[in-house]
C-alpha atoms as a PDB file:
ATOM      1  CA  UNK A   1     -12.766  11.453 -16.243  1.00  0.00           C
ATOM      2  CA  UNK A   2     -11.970  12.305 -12.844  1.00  0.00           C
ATOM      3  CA  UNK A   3      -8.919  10.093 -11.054  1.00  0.00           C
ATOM      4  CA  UNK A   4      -8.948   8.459  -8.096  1.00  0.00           C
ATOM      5  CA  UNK A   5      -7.697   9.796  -5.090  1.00  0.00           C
ATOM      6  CA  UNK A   6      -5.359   7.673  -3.801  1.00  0.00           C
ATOM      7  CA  UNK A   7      -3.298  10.028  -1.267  1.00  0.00           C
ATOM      8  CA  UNK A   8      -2.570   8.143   2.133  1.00  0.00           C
ATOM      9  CA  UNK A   9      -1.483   9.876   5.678  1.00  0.00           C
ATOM     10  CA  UNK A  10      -0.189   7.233   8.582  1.00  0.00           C
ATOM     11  CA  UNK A  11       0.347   9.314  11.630  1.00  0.00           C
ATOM     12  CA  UNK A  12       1.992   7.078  14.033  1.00  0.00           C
ATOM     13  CA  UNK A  13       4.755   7.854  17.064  1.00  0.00           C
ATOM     14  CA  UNK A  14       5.482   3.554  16.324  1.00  0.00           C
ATOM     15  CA  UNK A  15       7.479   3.146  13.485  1.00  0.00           C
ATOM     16  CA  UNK A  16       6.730  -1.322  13.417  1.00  0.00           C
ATOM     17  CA  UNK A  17       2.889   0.550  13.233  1.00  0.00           C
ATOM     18  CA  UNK A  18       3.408   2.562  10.372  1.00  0.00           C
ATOM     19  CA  UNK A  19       5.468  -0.581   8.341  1.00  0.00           C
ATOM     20  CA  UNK A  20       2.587  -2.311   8.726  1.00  0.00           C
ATOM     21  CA  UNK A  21      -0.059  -0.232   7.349  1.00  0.00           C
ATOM     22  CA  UNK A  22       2.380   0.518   4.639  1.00  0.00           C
ATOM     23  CA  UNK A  23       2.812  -3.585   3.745  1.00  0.00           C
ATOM     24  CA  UNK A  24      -0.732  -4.069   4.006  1.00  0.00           C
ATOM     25  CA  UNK A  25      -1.459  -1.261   1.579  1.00  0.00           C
ATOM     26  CA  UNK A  26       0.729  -2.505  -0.900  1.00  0.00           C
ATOM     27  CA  UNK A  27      -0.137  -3.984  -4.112  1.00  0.00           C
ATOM     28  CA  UNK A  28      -0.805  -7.620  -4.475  1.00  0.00           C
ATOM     29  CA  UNK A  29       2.360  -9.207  -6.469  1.00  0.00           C
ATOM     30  CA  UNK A  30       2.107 -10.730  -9.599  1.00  0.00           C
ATOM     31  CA  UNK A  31       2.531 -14.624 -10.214  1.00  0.00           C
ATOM     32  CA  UNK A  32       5.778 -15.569 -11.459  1.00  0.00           C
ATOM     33  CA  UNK A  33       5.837 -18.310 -13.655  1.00  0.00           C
ATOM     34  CA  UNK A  34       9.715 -18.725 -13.330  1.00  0.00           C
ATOM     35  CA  UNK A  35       9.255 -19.141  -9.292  1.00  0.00           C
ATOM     36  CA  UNK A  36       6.230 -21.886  -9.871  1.00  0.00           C
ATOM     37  CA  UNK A  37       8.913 -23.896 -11.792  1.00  0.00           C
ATOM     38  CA  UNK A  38      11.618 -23.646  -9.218  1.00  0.00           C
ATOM     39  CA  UNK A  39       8.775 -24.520  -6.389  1.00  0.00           C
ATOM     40  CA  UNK A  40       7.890 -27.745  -8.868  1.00  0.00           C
ATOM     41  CA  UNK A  41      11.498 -28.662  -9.199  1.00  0.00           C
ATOM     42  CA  UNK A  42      12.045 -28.391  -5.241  1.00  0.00           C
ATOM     43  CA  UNK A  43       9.250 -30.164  -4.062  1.00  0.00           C
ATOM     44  CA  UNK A  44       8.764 -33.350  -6.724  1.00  0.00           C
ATOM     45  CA  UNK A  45       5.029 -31.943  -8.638  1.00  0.00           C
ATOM     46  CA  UNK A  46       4.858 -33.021 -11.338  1.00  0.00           C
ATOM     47  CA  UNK A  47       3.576 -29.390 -13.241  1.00  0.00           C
ATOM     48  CA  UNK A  48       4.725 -26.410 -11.815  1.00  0.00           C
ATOM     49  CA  UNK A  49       0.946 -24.858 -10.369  1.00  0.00           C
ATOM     50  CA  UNK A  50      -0.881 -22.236 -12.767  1.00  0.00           C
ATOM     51  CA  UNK A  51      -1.200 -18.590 -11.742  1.00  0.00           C
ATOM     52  CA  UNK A  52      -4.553 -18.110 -10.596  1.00  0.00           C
ATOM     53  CA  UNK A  53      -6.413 -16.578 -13.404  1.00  0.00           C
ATOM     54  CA  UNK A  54      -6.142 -12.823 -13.176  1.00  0.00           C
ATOM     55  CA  UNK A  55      -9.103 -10.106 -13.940  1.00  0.00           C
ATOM     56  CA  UNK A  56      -8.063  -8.012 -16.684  1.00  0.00           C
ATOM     57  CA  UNK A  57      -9.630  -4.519 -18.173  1.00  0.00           C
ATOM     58  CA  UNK A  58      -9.287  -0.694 -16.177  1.00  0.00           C
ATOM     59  CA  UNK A  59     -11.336  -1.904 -13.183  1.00  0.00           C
ATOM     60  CA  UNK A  60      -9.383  -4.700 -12.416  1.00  0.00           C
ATOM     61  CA  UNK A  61      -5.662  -3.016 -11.847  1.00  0.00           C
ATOM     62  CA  UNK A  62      -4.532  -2.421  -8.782  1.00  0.00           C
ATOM     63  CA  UNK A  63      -4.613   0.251  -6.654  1.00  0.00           C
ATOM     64  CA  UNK A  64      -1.435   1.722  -5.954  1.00  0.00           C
ATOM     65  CA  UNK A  65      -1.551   4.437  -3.057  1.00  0.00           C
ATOM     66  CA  UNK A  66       0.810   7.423  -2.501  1.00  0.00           C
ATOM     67  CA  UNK A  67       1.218   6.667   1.400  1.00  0.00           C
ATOM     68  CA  UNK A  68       3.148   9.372   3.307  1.00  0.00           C
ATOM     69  CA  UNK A  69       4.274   8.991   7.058  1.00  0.00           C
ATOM     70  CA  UNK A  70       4.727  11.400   9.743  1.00  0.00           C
ATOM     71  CA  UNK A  71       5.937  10.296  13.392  1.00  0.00           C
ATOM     72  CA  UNK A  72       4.551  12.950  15.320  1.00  0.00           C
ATOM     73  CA  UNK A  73       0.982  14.834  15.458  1.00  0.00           C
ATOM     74  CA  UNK A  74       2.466  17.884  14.462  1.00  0.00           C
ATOM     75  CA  UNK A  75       4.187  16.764  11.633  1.00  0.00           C
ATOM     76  CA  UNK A  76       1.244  15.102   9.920  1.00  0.00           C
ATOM     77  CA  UNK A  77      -0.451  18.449  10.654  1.00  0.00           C
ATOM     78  CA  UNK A  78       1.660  20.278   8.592  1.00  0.00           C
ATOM     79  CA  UNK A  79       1.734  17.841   6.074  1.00  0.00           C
ATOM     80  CA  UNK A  80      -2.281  17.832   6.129  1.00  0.00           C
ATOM     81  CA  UNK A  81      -1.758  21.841   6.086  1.00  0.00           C
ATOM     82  CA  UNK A  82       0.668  21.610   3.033  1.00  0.00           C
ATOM     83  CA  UNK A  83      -1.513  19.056   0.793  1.00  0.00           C
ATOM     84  CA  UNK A  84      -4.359  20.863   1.311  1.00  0.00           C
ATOM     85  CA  UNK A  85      -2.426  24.265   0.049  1.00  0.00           C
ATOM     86  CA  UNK A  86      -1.349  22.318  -2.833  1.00  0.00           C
ATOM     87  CA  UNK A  87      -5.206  21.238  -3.917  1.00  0.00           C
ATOM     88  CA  UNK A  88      -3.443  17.449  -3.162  1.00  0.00           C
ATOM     89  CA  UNK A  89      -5.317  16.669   0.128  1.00  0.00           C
ATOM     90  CA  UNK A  90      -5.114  12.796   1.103  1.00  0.00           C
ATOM     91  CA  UNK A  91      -8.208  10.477   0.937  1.00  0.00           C
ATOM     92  CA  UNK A  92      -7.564   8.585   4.266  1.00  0.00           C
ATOM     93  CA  UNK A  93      -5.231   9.525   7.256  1.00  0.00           C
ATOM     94  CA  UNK A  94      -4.363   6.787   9.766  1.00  0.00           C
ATOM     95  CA  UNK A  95      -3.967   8.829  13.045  1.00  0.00           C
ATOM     96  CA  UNK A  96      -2.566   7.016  16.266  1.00  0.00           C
ATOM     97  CA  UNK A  97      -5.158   8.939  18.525  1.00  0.00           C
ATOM     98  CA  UNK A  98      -2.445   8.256  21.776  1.00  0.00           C
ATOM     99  CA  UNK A  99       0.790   9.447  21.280  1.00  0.00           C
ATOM    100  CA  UNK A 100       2.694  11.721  23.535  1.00  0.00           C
ATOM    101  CA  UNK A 101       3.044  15.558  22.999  1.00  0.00           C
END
């Protein structure tokens, strides 16, 4: 069984850019019965609200993605250059196609 390549490059001179793509890419978080009390207690319901019913089995996890950053062009070339020497390349590179130098 072959794994999924999960390897992420963000290539942005804006570092509020690469936060983002980095938050969006990150795995949903898990209900927390403990906080659906608390939100009960604060605002008067009278049961705290299920968690939503979650998938379960292999094809239902999660990704989680191995995102690395680089701020500058050149940078995220070598670090294309250097996962690609190490048989590791990435499966998707976000590349700010205007940034200076």
């Amino acid at each position: 069984m072959t794994s999924t390549n999960t390897r992420i490059l963000v290539v942005d001179d804006e570092e509020i850019v690469r936060d983002s793509i980095r938050e969006s890419l990150r795995p949903p978080a898990r209900p927390d019965a403990g906080l659906a009390a608390a939100a009960a207690a604060l605002f008067d319901d009278d049961e705290p609200s299920a968690p939503a019913a979650v998938a379960t089995g292999p094809a239902a996890a999660p990704l989680e993605f191995q995102i690395d950053e680089a701020a500058t062009g050149q940078d995220g070339f070598a670090k294309v250059q250097a996962a690609v020497a190490a048989g590791r390349p990435y499966a998707v590179i976000f590349l700010d196609m205007r940034m200076p130098g």
